[in-house]
N, C-alpha and C. Protein backbone atom coordinates (compact mmCIF):
# COMPACT_ATOMS: atom_id res chain seq x y z
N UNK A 1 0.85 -1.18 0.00
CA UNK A 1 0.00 0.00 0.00
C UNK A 1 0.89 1.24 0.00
N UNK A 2 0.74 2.01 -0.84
CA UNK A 2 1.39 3.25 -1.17
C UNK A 2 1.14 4.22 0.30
N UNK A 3 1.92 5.25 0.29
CA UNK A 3 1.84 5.76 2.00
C UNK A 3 0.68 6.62 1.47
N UNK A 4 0.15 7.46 0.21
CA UNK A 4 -0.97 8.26 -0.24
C UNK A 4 -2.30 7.47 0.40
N UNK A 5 -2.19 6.23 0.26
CA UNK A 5 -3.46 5.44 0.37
C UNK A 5 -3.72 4.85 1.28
N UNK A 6 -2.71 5.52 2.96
CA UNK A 6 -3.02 4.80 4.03
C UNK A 6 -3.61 5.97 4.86
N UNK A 7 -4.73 5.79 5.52
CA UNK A 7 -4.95 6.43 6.23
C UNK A 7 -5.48 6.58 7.33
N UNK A 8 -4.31 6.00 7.90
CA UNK A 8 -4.14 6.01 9.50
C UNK A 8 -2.51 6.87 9.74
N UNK A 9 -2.33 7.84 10.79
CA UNK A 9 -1.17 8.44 10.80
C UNK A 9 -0.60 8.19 12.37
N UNK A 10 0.56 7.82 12.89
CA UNK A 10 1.47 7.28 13.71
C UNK A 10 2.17 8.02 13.95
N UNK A 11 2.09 9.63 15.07
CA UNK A 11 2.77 10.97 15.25
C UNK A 11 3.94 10.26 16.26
N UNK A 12 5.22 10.70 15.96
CA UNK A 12 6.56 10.64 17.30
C UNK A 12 6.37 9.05 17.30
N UNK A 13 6.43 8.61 16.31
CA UNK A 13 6.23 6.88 16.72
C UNK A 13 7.61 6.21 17.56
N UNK A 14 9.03 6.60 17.09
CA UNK A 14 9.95 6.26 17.41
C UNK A 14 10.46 4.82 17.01
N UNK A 15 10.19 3.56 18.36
CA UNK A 15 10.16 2.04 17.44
C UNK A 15 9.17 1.63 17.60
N UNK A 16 8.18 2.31 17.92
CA UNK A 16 6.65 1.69 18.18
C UNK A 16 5.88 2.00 16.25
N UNK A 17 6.94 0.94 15.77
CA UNK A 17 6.24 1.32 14.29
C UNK A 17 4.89 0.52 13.94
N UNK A 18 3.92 0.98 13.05
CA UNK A 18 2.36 0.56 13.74
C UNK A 18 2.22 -0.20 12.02
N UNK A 19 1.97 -1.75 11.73
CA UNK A 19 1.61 -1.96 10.20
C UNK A 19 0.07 -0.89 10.03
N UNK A 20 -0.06 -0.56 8.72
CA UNK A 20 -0.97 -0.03 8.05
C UNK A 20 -1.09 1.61 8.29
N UNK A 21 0.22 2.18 8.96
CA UNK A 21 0.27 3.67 9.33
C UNK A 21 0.89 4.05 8.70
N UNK A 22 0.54 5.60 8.18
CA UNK A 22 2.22 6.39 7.98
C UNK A 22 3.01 6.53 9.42
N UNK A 23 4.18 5.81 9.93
CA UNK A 23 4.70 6.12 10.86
C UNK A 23 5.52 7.31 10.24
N UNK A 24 5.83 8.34 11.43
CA UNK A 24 6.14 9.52 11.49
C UNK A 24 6.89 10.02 12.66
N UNK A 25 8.40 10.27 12.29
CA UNK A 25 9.28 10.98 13.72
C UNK A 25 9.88 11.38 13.25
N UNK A 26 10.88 12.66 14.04
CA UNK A 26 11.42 13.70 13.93
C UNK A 26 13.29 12.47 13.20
N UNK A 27 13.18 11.47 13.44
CA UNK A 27 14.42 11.20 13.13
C UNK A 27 14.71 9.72 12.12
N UNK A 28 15.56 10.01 11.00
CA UNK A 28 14.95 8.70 10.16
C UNK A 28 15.94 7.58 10.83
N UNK A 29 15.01 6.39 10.92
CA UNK A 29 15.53 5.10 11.36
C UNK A 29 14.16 3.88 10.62
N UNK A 30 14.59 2.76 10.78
CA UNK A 30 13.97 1.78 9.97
C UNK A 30 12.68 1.56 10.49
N UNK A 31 11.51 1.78 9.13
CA UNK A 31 10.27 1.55 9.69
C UNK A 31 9.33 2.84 9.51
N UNK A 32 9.88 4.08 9.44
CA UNK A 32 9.41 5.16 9.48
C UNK A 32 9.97 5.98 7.79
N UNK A 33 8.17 6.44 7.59
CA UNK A 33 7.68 6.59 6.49
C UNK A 33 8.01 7.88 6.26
N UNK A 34 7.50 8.98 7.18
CA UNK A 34 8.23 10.93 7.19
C UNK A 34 9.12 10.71 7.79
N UNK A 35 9.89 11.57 7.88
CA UNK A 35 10.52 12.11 8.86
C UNK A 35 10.14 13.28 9.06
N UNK A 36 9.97 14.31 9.93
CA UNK A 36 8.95 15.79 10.22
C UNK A 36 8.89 16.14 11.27
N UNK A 37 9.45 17.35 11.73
CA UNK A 37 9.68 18.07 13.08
C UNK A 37 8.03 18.51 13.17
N UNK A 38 7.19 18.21 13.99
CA UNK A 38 6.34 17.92 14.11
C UNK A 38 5.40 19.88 14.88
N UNK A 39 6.43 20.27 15.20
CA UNK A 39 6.56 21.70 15.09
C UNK A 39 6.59 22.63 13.99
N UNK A 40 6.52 22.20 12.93
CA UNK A 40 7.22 22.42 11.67
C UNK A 40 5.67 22.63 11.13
N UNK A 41 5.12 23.68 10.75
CA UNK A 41 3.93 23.82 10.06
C UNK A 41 3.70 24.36 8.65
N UNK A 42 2.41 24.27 7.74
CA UNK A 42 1.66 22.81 7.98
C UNK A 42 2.87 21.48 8.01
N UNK A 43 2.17 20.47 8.34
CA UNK A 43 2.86 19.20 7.94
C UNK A 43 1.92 18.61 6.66
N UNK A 44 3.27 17.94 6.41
CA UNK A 44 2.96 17.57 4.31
C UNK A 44 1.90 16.66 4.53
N UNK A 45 0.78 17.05 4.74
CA UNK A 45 -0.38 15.96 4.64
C UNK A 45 -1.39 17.11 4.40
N UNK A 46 -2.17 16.70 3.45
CA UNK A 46 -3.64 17.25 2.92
C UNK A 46 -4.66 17.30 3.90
N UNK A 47 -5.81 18.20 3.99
CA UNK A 47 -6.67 18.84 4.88
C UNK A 47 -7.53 17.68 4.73
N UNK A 48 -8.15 16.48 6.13
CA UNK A 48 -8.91 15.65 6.06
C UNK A 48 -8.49 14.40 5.48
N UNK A 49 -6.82 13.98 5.71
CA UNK A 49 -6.42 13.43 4.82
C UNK A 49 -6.72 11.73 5.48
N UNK A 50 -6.22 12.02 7.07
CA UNK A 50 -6.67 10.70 7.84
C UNK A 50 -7.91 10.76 8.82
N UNK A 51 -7.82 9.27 8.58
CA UNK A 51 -9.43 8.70 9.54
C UNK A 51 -9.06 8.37 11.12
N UNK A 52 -7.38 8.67 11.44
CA UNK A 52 -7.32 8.16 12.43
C UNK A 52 -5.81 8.45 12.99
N UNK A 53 -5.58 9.15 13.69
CA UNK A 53 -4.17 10.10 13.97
C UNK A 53 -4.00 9.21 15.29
N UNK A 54 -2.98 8.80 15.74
CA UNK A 54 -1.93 8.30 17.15
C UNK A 54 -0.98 8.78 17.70
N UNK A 55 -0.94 9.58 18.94
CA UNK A 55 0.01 10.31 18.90
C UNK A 55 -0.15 9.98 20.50
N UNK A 56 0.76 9.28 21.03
CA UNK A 56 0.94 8.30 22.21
C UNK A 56 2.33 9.13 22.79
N UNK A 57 2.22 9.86 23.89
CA UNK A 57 3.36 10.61 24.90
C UNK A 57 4.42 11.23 23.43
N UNK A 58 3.48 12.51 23.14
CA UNK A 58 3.82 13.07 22.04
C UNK A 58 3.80 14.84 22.44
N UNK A 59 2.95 15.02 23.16
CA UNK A 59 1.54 16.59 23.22
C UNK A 59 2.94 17.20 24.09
N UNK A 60 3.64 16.20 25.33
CA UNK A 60 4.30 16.92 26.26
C UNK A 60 5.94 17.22 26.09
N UNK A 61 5.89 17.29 24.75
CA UNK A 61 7.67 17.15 24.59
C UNK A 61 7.49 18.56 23.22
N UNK A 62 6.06 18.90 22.91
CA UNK A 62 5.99 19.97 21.57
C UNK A 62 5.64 21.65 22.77
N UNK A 63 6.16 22.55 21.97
CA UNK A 63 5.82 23.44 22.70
C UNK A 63 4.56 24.46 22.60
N UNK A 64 4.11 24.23 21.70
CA UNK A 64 2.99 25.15 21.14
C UNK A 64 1.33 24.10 20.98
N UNK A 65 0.64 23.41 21.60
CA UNK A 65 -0.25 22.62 21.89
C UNK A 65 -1.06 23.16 20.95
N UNK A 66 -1.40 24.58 21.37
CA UNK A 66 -2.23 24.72 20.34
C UNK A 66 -2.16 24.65 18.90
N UNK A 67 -0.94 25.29 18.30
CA UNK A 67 -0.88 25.07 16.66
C UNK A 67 -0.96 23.26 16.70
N UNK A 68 -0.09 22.80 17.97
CA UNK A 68 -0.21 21.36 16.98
C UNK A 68 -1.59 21.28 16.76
N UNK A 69 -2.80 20.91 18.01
CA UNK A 69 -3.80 20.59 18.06
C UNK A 69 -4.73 21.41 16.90
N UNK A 70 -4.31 22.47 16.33
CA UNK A 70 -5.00 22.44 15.00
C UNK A 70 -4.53 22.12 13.76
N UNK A 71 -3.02 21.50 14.12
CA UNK A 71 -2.72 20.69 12.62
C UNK A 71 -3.16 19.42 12.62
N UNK A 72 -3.56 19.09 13.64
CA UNK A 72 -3.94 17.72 13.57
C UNK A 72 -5.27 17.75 13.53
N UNK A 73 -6.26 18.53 13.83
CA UNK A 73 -7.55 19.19 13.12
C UNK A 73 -7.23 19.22 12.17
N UNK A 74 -6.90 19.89 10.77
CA UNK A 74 -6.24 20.02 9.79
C UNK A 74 -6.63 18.49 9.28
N UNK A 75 -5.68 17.74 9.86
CA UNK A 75 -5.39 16.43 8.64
C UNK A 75 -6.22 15.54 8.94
N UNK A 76 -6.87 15.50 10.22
CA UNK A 76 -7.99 14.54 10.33
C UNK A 76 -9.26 14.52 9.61
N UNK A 77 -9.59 13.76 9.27
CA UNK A 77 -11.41 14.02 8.32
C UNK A 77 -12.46 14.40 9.43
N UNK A 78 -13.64 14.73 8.86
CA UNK A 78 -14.64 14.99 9.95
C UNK A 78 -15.26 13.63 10.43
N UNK A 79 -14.79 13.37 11.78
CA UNK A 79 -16.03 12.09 12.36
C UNK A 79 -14.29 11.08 12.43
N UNK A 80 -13.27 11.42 12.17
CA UNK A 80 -11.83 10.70 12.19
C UNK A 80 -11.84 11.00 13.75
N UNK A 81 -10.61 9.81 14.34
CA UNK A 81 -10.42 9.53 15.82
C UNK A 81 -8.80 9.91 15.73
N UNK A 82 -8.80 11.01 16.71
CA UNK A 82 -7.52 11.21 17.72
C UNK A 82 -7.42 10.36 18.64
N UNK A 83 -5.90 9.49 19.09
CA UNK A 83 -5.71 9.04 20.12
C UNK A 83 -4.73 10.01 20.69
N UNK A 84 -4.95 10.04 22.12
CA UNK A 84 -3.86 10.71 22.55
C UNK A 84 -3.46 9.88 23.73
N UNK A 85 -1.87 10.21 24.00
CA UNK A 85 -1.77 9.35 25.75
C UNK A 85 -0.88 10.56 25.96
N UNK A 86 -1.15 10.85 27.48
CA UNK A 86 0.10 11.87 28.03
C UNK A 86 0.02 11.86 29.42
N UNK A 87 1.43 11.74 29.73
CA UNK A 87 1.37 11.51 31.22
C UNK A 87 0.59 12.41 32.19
N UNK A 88 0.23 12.00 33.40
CA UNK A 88 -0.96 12.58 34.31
C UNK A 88 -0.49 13.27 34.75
N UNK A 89 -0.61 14.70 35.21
CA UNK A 89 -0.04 15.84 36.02
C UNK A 89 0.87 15.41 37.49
N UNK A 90 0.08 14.35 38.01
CA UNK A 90 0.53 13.82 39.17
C UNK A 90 1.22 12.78 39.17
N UNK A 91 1.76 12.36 38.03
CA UNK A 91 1.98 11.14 37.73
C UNK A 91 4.05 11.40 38.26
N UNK A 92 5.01 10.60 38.75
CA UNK A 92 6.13 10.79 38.39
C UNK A 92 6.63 10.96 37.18
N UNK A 93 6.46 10.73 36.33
CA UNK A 93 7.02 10.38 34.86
C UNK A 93 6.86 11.79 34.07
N UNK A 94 5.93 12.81 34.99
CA UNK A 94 5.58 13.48 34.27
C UNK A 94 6.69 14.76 34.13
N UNK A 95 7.68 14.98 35.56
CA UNK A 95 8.56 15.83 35.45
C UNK A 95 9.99 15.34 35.58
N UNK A 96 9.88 13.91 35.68
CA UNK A 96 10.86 13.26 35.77
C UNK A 96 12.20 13.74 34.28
N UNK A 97 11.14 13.88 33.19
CA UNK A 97 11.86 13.30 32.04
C UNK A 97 11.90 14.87 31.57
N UNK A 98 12.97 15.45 31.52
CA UNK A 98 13.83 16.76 31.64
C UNK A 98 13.00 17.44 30.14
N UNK A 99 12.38 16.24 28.84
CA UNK A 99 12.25 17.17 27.75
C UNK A 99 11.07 17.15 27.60
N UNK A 100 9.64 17.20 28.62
CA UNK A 100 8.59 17.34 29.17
C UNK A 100 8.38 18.49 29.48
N UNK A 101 7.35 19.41 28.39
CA UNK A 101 7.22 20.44 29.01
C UNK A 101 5.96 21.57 29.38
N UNK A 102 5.29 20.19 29.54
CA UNK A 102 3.80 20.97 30.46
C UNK A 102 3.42 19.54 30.69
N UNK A 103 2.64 19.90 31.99
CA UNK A 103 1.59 18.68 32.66
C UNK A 103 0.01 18.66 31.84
N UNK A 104 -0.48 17.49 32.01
CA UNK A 104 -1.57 17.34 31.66
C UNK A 104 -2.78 16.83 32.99
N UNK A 105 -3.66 17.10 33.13
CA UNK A 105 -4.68 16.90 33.60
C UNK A 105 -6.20 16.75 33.10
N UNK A 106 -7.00 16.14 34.13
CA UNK A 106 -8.52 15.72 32.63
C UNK A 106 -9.48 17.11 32.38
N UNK A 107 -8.91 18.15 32.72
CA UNK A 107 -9.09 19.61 31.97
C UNK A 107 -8.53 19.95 30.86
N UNK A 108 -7.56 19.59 30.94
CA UNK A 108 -6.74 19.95 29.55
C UNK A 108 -7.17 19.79 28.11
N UNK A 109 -7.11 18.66 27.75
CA UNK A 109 -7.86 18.66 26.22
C UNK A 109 -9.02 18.49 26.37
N UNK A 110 -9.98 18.59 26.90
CA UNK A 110 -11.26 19.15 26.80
C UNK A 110 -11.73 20.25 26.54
N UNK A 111 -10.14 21.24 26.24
CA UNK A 111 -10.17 22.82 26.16
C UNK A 111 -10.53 23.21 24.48
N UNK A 112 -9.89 21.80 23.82
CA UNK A 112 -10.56 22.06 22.84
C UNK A 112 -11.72 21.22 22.23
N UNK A 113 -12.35 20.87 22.67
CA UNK A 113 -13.76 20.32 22.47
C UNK A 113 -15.06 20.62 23.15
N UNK A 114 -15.24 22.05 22.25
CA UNK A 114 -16.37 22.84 23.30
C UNK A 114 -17.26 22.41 23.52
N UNK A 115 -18.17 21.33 23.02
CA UNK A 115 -19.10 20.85 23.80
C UNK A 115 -18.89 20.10 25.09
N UNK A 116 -17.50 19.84 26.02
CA UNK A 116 -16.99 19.55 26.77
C UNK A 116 -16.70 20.24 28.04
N UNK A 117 -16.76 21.34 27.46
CA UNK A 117 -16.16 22.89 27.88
C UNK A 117 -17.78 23.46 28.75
N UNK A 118 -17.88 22.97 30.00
CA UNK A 118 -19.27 23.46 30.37
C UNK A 118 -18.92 25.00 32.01
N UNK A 119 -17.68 24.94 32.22
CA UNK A 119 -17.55 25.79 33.31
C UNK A 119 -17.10 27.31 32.19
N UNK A 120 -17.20 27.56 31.29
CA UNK A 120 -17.41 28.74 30.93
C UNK A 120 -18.43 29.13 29.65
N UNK A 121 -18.63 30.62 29.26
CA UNK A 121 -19.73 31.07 28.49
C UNK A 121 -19.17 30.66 27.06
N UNK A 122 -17.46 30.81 26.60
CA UNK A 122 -17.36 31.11 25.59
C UNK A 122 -16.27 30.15 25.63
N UNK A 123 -16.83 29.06 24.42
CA UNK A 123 -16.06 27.56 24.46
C UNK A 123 -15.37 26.94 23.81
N UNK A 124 -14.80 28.26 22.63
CA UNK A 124 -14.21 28.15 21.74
C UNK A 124 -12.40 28.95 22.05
N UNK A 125 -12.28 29.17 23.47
CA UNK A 125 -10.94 30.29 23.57
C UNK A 125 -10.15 30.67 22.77
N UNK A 126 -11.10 31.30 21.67
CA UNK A 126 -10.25 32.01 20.77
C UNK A 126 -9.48 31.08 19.71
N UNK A 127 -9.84 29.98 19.82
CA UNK A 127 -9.04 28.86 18.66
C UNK A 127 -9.75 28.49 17.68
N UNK A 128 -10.52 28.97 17.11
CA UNK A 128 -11.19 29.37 15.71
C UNK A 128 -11.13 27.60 14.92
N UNK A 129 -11.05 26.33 16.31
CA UNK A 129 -11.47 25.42 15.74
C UNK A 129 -11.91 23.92 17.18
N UNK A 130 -12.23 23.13 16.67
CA UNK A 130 -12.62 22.53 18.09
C UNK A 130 -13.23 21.16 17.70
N UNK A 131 -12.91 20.15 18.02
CA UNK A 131 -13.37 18.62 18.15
C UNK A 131 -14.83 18.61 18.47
N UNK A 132 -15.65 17.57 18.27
CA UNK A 132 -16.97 17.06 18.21
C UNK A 132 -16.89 15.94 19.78
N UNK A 133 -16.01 15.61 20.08
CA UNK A 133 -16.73 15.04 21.49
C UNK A 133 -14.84 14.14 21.87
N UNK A 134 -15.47 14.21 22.89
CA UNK A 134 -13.68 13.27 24.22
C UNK A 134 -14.35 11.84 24.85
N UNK A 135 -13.62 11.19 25.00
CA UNK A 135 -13.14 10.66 26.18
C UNK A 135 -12.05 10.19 26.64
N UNK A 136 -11.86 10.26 27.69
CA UNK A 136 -11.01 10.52 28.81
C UNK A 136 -10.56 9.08 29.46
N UNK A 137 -9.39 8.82 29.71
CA UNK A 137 -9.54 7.56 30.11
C UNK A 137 -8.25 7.42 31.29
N UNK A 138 -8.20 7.69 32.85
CA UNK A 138 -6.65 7.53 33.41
C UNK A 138 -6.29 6.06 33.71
N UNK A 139 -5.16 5.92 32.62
CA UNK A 139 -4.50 4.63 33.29
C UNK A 139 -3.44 4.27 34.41
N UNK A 140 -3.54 3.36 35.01
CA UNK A 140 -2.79 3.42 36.59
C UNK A 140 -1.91 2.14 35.90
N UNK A 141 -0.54 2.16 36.50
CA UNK A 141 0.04 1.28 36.43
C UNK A 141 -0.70 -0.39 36.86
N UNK A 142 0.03 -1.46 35.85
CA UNK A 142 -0.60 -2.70 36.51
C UNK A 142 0.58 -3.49 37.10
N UNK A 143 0.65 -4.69 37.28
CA UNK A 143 1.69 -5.26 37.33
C UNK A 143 1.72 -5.45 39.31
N UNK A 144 2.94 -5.13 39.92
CA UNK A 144 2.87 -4.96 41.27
C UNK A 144 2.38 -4.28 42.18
N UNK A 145 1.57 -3.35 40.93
CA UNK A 145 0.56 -1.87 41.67
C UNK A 145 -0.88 -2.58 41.86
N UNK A 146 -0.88 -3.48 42.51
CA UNK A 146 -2.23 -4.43 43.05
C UNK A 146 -3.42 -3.38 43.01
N UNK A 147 -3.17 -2.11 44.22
CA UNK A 147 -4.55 -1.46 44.20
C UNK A 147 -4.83 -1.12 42.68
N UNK A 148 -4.35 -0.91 41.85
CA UNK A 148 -4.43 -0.25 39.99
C UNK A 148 -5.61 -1.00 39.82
N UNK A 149 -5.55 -2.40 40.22
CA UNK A 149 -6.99 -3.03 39.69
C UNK A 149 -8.23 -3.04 40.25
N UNK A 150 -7.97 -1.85 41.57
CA UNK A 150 -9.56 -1.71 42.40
C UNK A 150 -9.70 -0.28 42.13
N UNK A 151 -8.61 0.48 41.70
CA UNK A 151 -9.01 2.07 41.94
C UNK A 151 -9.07 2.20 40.68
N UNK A 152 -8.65 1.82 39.47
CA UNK A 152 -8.92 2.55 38.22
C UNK A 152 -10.43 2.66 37.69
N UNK A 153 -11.05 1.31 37.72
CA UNK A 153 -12.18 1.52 37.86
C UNK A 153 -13.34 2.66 38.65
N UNK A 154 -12.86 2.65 39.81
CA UNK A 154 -13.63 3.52 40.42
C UNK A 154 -13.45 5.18 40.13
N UNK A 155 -11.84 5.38 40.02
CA UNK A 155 -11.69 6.79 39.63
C UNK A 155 -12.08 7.43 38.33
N UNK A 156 -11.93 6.27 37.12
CA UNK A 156 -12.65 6.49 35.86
C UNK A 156 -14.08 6.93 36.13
N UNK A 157 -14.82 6.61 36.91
CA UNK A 157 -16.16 7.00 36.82
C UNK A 157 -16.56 8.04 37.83
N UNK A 158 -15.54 8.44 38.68
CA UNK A 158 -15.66 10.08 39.03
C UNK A 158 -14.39 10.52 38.99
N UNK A 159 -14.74 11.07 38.25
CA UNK A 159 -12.95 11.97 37.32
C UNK A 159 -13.24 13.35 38.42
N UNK A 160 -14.60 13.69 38.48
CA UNK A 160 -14.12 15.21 39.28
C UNK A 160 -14.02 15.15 40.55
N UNK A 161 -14.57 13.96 41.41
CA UNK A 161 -13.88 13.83 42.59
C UNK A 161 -12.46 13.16 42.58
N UNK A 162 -11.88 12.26 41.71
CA UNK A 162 -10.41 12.49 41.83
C UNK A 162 -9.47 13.74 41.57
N UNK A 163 -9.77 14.45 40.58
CA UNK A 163 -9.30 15.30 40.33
C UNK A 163 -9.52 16.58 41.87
N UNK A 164 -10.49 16.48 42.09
CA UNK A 164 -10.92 17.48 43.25
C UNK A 164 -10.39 17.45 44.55
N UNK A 165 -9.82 16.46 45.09
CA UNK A 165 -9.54 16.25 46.24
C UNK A 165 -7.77 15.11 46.15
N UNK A 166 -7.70 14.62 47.45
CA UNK A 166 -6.31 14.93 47.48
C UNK A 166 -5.96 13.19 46.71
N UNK A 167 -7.17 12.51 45.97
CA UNK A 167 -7.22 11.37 45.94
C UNK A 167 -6.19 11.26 44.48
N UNK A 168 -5.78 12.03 43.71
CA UNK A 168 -5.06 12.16 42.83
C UNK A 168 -3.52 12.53 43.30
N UNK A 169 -3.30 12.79 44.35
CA UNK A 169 -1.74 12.80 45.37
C UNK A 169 -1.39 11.66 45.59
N UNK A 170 -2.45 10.97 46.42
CA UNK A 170 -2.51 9.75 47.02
C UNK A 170 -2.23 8.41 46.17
N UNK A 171 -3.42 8.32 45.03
CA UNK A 171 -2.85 7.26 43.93
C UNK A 171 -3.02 8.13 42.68
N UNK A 172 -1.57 8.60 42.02
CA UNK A 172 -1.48 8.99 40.99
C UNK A 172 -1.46 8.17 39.51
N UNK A 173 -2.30 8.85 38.97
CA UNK A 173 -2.47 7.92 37.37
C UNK A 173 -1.14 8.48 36.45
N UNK A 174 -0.97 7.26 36.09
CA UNK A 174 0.27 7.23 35.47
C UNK A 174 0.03 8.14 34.32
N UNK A 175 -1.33 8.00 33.47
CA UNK A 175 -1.50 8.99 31.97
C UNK A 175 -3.18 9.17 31.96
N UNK A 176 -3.08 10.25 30.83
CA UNK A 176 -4.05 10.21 30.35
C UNK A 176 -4.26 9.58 29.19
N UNK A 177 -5.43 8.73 28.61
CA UNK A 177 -5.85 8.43 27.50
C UNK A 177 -7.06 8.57 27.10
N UNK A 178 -6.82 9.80 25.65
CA UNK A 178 -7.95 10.01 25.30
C UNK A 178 -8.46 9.62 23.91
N UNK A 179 -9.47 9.63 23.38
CA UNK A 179 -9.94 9.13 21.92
C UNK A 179 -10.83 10.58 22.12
N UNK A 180 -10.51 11.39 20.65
CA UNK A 180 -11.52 12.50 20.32
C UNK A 180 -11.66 12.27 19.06
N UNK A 181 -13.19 12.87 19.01
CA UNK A 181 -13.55 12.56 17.46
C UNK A 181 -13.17 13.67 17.02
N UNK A 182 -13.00 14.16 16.05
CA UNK A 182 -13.66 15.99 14.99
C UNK A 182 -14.71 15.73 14.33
């Protein structure tokens, strides 16, 4: 399959190369289809070009969120799925890693999906573009983190009392994962 005729796109893939994607990173090594400073605007892809963008611990290493988040508006089709993963504000990992450079929390990209956007009047902040619907998903480590398999469940289904109180200090989610449509 020619890379024109795939359309699924694989942002900062690194060696997590994905069959049936354009994989895409800032540095060429085997497996990867662009190479593209991902800062670098537009990026060489046509308006609506994919059905389905991946961009997995990508959002916190770019400095300008917003231009990305409307180039990737840009190349997605209407009713196409964003994945996103980015480490949790509270999470260690999140300031650990020196080329990290903003936290995320389950406010954050909901900033651009104004029907999401219910604590203010005007839900568009000035970004003259905006996603059709989120969800939100915090993953907790598994493995030797035993409680991960009694609390993720429960905190997934009140995000604003974790977020609200000190229960996000206490057991921190390792990331966020979200799926947004446009």
């Amino acid at each position: 399959m020619a890379i024109n005729e795939r359309r699924k796109l694989n942002l900062g893939c690194g060696a997590d190369i994905r069959h049936g994607y354009i994989n895409l990173d800032c540095v060429e090594a085997e497996g990867i289809n662009v190479v593209w400073d991902l800062e670098k605007f537009p990026y060489p892809f046509k308006e609506g070009q994919f059905d389905e963008i991946y961009a997995r611990f990508i959002l916190e290493h770019l400095d300008n969120i917003v231009k990305v988040m409307r180039e990737w508006h840009r190349i997605l089709k209407v009713g196409g799925k964003l994945f996103i993963e980015v480490p949790y504000d509270t999470s260690y990992s999140t300031w650990s890693n020196f080329q990290h450079k903003r936290a995320y929390n389950l406010k954050t990209l909901p900033m651009f999906v104004p029907s999401a956007i219910t604590h203010v009047k005007t839900h568009d902040y000035g970004l003259g573009f905006g996603f059709k619907s989120i969800k939100q998903t915090l993953w907790f480590p598994k493995g030797l983190h035993l409680e991960s398999y009694i609390i993720s469940p429960i905190f997934n289904r009140m995000h604003t009392i974790y977020e609200g109180t000190g229960l996000r200090a206490l057991f921190p989610a390792y990331s966020i994962r979200a799926e947004i449509i446009k």
